[in-house]
PDB file of N, CA and C in Angstrom:
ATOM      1  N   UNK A   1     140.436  80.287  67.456  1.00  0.00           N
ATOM      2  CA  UNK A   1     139.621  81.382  67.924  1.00  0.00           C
ATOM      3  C   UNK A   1     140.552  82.501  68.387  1.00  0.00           C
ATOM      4  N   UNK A   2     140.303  83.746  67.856  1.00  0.00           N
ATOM      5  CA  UNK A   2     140.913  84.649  68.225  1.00  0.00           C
ATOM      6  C   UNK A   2     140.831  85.408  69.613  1.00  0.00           C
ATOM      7  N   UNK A   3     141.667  86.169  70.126  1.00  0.00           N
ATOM      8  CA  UNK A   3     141.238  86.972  71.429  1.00  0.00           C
ATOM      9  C   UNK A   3     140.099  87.975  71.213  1.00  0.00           C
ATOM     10  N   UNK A   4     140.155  88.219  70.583  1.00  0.00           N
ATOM     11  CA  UNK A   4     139.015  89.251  69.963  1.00  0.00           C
ATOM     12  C   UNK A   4     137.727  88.362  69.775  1.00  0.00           C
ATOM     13  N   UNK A   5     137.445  87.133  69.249  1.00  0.00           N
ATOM     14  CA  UNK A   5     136.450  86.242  68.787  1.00  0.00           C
ATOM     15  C   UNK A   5     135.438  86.121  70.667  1.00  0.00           C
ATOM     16  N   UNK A   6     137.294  85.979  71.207  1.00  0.00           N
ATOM     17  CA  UNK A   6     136.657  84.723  72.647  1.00  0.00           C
ATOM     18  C   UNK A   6     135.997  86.601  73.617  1.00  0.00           C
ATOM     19  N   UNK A   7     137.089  87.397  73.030  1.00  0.00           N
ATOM     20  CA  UNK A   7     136.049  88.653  74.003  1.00  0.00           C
ATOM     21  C   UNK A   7     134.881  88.611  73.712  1.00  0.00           C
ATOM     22  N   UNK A   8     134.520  88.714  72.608  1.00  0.00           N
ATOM     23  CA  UNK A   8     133.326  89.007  71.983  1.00  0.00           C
ATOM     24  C   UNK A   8     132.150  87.938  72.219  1.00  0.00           C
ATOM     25  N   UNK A   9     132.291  86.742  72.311  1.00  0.00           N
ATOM     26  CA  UNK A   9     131.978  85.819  72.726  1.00  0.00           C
ATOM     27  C   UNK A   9     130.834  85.765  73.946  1.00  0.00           C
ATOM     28  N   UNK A  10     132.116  86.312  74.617  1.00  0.00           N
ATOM     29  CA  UNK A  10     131.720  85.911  76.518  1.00  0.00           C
ATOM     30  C   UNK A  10     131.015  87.292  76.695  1.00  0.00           C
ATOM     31  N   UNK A  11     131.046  88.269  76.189  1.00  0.00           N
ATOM     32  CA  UNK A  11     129.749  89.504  76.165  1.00  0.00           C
ATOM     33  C   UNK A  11     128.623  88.768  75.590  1.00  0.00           C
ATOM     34  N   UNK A  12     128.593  88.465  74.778  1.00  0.00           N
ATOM     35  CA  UNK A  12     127.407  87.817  73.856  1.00  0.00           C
ATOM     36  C   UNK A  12     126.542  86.953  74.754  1.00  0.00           C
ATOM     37  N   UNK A  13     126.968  86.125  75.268  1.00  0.00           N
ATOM     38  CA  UNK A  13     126.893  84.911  75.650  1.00  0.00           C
ATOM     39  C   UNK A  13     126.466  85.549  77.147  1.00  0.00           C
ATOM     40  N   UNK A  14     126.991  86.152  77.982  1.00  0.00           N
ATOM     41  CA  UNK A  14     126.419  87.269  79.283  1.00  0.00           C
ATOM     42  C   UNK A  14     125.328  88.011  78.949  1.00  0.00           C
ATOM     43  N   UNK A  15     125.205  88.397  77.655  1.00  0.00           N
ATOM     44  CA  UNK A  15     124.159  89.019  77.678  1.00  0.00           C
ATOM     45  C   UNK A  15     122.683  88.082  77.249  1.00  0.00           C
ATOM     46  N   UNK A  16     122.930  87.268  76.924  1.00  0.00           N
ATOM     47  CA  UNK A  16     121.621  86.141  77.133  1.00  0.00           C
ATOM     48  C   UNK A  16     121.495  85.200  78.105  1.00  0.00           C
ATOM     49  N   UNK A  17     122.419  85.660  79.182  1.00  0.00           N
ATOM     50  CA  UNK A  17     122.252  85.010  80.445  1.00  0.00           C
ATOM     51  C   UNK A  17     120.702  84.638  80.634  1.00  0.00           C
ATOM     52  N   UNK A  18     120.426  83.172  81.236  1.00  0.00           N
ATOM     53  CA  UNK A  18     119.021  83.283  82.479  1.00  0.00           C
ATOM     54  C   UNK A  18     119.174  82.903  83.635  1.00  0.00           C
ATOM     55  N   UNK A  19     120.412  82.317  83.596  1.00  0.00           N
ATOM     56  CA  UNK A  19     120.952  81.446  85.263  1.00  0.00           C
ATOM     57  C   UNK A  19     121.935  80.991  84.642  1.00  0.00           C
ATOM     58  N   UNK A  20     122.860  80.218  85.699  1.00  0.00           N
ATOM     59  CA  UNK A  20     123.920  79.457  85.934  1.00  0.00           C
ATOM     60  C   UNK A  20     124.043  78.206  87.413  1.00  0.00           C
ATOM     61  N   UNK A  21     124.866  77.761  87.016  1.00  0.00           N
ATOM     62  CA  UNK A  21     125.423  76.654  87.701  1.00  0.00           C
ATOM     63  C   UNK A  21     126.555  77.043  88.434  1.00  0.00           C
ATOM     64  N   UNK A  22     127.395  76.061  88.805  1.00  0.00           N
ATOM     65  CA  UNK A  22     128.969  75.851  89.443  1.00  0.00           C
ATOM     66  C   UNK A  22     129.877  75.656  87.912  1.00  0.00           C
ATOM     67  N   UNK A  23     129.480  75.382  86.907  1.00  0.00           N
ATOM     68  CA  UNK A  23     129.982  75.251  85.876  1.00  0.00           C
ATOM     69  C   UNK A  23     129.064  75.710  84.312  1.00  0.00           C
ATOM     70  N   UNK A  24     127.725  75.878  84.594  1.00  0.00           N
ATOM     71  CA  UNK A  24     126.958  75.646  83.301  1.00  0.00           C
ATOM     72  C   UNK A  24     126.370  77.442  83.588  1.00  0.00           C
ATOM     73  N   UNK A  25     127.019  78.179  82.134  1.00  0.00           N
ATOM     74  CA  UNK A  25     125.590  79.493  82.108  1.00  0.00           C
ATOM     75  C   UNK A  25     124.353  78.793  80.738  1.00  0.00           C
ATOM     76  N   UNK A  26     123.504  79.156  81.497  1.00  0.00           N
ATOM     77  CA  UNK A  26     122.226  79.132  80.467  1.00  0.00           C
ATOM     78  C   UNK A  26     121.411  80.602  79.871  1.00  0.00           C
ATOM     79  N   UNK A  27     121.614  80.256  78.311  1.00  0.00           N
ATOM     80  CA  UNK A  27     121.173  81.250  77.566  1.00  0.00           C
ATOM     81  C   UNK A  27     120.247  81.418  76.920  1.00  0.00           C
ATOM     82  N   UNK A  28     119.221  82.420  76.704  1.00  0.00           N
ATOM     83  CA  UNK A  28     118.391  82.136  75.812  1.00  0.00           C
ATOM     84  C   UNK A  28     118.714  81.763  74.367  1.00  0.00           C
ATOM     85  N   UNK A  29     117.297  81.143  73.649  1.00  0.00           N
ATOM     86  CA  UNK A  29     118.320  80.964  72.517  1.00  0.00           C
ATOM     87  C   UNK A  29     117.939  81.384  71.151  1.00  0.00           C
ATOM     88  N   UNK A  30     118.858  82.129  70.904  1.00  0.00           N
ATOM     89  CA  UNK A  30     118.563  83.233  70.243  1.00  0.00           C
ATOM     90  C   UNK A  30     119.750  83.287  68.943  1.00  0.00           C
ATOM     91  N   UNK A  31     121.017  83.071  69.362  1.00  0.00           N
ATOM     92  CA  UNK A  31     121.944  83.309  68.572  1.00  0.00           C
ATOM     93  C   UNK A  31     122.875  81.867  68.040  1.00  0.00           C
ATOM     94  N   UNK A  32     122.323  82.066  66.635  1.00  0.00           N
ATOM     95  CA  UNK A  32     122.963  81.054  65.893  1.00  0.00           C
ATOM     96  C   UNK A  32     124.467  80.700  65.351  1.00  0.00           C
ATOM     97  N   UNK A  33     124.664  79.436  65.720  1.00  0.00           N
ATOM     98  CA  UNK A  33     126.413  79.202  65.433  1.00  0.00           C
ATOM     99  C   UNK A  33     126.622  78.537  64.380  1.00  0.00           C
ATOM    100  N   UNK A  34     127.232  78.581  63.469  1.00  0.00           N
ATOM    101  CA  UNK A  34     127.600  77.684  62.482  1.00  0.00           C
ATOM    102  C   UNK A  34     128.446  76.924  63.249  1.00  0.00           C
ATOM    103  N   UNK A  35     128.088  75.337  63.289  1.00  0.00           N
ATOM    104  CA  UNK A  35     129.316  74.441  63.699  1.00  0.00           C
ATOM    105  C   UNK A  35     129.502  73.275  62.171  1.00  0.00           C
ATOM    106  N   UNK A  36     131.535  72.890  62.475  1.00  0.00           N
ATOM    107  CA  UNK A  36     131.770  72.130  61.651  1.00  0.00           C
ATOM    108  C   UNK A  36     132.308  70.973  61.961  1.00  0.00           C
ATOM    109  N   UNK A  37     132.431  69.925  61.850  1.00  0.00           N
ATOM    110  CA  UNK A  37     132.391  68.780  62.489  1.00  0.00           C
ATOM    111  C   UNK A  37     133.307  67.398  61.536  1.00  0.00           C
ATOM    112  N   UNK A  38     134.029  66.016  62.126  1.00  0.00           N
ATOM    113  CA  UNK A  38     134.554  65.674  61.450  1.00  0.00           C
ATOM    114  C   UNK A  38     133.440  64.312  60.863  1.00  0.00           C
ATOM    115  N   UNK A  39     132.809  64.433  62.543  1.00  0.00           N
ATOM    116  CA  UNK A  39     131.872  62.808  62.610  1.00  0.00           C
ATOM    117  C   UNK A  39     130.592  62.923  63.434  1.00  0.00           C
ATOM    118  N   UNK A  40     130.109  62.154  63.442  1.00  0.00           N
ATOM    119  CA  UNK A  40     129.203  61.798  64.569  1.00  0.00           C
ATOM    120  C   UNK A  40     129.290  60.464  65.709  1.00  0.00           C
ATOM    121  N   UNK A  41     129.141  59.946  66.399  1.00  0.00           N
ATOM    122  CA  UNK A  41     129.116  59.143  66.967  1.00  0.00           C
ATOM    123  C   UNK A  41     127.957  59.191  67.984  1.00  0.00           C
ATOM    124  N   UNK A  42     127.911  57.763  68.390  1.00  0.00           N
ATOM    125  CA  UNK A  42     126.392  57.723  69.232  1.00  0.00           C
ATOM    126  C   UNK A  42     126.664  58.628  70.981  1.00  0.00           C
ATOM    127  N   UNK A  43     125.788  58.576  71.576  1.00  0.00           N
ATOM    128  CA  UNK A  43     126.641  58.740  72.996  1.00  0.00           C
ATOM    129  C   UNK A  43     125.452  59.003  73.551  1.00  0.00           C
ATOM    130  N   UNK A  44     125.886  58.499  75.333  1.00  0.00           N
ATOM    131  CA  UNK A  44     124.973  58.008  76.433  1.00  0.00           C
ATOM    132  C   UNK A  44     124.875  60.035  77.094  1.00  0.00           C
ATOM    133  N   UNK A  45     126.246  60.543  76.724  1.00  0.00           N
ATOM    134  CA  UNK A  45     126.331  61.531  77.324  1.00  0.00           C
ATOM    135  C   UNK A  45     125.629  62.982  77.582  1.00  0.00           C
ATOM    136  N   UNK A  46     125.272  62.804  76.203  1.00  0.00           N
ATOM    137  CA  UNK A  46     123.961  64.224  75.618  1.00  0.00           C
ATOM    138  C   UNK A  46     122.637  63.881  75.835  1.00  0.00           C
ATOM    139  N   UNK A  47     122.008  64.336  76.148  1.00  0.00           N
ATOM    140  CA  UNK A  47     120.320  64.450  75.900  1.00  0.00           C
ATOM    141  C   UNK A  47     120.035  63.611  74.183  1.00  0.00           C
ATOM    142  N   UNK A  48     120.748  64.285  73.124  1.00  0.00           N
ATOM    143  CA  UNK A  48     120.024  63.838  71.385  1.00  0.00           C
ATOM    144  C   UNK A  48     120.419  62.855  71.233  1.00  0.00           C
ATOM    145  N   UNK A  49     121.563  62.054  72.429  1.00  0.00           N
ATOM    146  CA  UNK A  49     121.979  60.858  71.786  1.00  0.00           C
ATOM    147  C   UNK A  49     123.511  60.221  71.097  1.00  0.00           C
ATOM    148  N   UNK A  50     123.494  62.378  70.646  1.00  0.00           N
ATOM    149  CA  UNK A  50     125.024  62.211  69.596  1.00  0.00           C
ATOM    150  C   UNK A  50     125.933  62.910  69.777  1.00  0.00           C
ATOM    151  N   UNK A  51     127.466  62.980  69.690  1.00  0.00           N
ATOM    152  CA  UNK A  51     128.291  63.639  69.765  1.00  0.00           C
ATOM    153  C   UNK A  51     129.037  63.900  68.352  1.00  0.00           C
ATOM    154  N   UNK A  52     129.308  65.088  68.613  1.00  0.00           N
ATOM    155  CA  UNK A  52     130.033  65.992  67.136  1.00  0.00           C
ATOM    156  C   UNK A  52     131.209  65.761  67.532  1.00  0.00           C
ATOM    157  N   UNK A  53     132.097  64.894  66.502  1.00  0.00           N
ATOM    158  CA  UNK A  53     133.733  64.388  66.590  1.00  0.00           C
ATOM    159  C   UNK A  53     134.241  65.890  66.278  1.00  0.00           C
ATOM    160  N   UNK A  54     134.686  66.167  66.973  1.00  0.00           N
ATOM    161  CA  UNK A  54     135.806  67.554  66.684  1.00  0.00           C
ATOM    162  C   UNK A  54     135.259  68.686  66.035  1.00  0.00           C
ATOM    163  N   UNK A  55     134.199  68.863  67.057  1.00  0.00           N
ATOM    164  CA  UNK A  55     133.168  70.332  66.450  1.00  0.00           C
ATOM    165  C   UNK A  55     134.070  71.463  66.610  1.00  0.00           C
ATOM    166  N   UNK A  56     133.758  72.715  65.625  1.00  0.00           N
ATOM    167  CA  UNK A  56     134.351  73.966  66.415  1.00  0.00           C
ATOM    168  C   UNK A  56     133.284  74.695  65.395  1.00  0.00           C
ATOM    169  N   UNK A  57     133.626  75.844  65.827  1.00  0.00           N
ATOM    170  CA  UNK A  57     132.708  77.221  65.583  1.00  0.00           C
ATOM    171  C   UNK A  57     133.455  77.541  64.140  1.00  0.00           C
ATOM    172  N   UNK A  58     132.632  77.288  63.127  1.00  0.00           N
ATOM    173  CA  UNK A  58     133.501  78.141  62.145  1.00  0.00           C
ATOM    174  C   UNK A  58     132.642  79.641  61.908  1.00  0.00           C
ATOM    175  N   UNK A  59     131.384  80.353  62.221  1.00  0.00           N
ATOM    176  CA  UNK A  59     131.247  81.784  62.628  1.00  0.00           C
ATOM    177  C   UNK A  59     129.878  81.515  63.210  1.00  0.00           C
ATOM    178  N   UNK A  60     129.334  82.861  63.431  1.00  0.00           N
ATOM    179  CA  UNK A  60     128.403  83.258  64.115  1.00  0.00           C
ATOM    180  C   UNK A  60     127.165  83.755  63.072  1.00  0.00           C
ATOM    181  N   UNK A  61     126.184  83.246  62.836  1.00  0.00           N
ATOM    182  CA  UNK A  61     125.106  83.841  62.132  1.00  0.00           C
ATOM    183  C   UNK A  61     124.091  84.921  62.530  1.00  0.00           C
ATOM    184  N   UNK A  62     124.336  85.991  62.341  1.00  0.00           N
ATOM    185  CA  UNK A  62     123.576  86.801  62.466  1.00  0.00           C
ATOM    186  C   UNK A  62     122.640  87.244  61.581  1.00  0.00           C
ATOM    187  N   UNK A  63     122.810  86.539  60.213  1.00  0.00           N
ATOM    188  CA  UNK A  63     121.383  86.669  59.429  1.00  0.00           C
ATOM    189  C   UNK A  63     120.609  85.535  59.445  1.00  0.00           C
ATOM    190  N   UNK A  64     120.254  84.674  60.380  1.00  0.00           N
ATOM    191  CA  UNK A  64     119.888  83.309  60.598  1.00  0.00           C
ATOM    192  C   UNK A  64     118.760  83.574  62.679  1.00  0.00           C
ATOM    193  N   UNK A  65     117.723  83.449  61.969  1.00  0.00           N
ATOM    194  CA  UNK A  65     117.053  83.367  63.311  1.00  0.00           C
ATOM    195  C   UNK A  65     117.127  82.271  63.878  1.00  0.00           C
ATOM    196  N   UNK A  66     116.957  81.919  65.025  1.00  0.00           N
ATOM    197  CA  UNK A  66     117.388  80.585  65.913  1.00  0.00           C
ATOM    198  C   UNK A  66     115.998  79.647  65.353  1.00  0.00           C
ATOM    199  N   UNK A  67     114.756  80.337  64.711  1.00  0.00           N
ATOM    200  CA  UNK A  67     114.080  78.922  64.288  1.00  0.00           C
ATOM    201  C   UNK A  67     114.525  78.988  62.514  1.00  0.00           C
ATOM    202  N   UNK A  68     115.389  79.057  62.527  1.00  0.00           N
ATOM    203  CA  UNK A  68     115.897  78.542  60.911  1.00  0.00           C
ATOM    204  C   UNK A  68     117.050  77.697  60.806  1.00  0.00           C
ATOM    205  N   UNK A  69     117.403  77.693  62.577  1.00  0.00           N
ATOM    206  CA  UNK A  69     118.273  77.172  62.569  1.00  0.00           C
ATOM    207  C   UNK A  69     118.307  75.580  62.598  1.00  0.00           C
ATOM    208  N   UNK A  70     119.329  74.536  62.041  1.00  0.00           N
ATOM    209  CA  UNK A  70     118.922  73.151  62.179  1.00  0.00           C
ATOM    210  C   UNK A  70     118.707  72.793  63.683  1.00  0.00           C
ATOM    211  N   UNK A  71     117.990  71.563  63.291  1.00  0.00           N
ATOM    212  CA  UNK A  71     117.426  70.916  64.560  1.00  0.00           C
ATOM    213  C   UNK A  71     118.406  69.307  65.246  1.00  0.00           C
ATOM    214  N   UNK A  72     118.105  69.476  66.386  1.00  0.00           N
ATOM    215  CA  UNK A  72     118.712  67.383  66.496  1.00  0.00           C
ATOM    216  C   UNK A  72     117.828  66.646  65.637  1.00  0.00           C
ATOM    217  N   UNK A  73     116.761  66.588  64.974  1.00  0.00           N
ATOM    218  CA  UNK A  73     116.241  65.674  63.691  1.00  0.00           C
ATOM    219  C   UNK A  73     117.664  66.036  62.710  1.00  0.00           C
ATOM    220  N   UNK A  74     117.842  67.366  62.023  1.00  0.00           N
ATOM    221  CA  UNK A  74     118.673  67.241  60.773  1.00  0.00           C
ATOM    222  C   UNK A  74     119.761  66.698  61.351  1.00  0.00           C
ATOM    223  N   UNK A  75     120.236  66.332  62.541  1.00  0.00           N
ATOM    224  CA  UNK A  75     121.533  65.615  62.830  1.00  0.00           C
ATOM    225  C   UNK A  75     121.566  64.377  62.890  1.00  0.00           C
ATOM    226  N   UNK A  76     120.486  63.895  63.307  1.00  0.00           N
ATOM    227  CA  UNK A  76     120.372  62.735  63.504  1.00  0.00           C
ATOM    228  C   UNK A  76     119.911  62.331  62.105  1.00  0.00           C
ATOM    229  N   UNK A  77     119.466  62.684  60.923  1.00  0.00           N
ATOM    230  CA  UNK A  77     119.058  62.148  59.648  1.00  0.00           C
ATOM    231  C   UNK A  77     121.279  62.255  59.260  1.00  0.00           C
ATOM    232  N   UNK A  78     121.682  62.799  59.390  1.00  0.00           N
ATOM    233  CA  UNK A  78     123.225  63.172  58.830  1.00  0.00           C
ATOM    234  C   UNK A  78     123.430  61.681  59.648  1.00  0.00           C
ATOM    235  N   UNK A  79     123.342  61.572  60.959  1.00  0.00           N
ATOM    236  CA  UNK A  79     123.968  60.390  60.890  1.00  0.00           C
ATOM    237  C   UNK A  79     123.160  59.197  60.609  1.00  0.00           C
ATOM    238  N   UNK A  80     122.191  58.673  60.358  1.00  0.00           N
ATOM    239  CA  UNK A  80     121.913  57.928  59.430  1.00  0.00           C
ATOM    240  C   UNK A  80     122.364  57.493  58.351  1.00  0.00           C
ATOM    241  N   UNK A  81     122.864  58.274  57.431  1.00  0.00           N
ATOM    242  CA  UNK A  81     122.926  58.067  56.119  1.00  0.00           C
ATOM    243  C   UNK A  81     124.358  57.483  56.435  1.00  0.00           C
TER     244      UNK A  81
END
């Protein structure tokens, strides 16, 4: 991620503020991420159940509305198979 990526980022991401924590901002959700991933694995830790082995951001979709975006069903059918 570039310096330019992570500026751009943390505006983005401020500007769909609705609250925060001591550690957590919450955003509306609105803006779609392409993530790429190596695995899945199960886990106690998330809410869906699953964790993305070595996720990162490969870009930002801006021609993609947040309900076109996949769901925890299409993840959880990926790890199935």
């Amino acid at each position: 991620m570039t310096d330019d990526m992570l500026s751009w980022q943390t505006s983005r991401f401020l500007e769909l503020e609705t609250s925060r924590s001591a550690y957590v901002v919450h955003v509306r959700p609105e803006q779609v991420v392409e993530i790429a991933f190596d695995g899945l694995q199960a886990s106690t830790r998330y809410p869906g159940g699953l964790a993305l082995r070595f996720a990162r951001v490969v870009r930002y979709r801006d021609d993609k509305t947040a309900d076109e975006a996949d769901t925890i069903d299409v993840v959880r059918a990926l790890a199935a198979r």
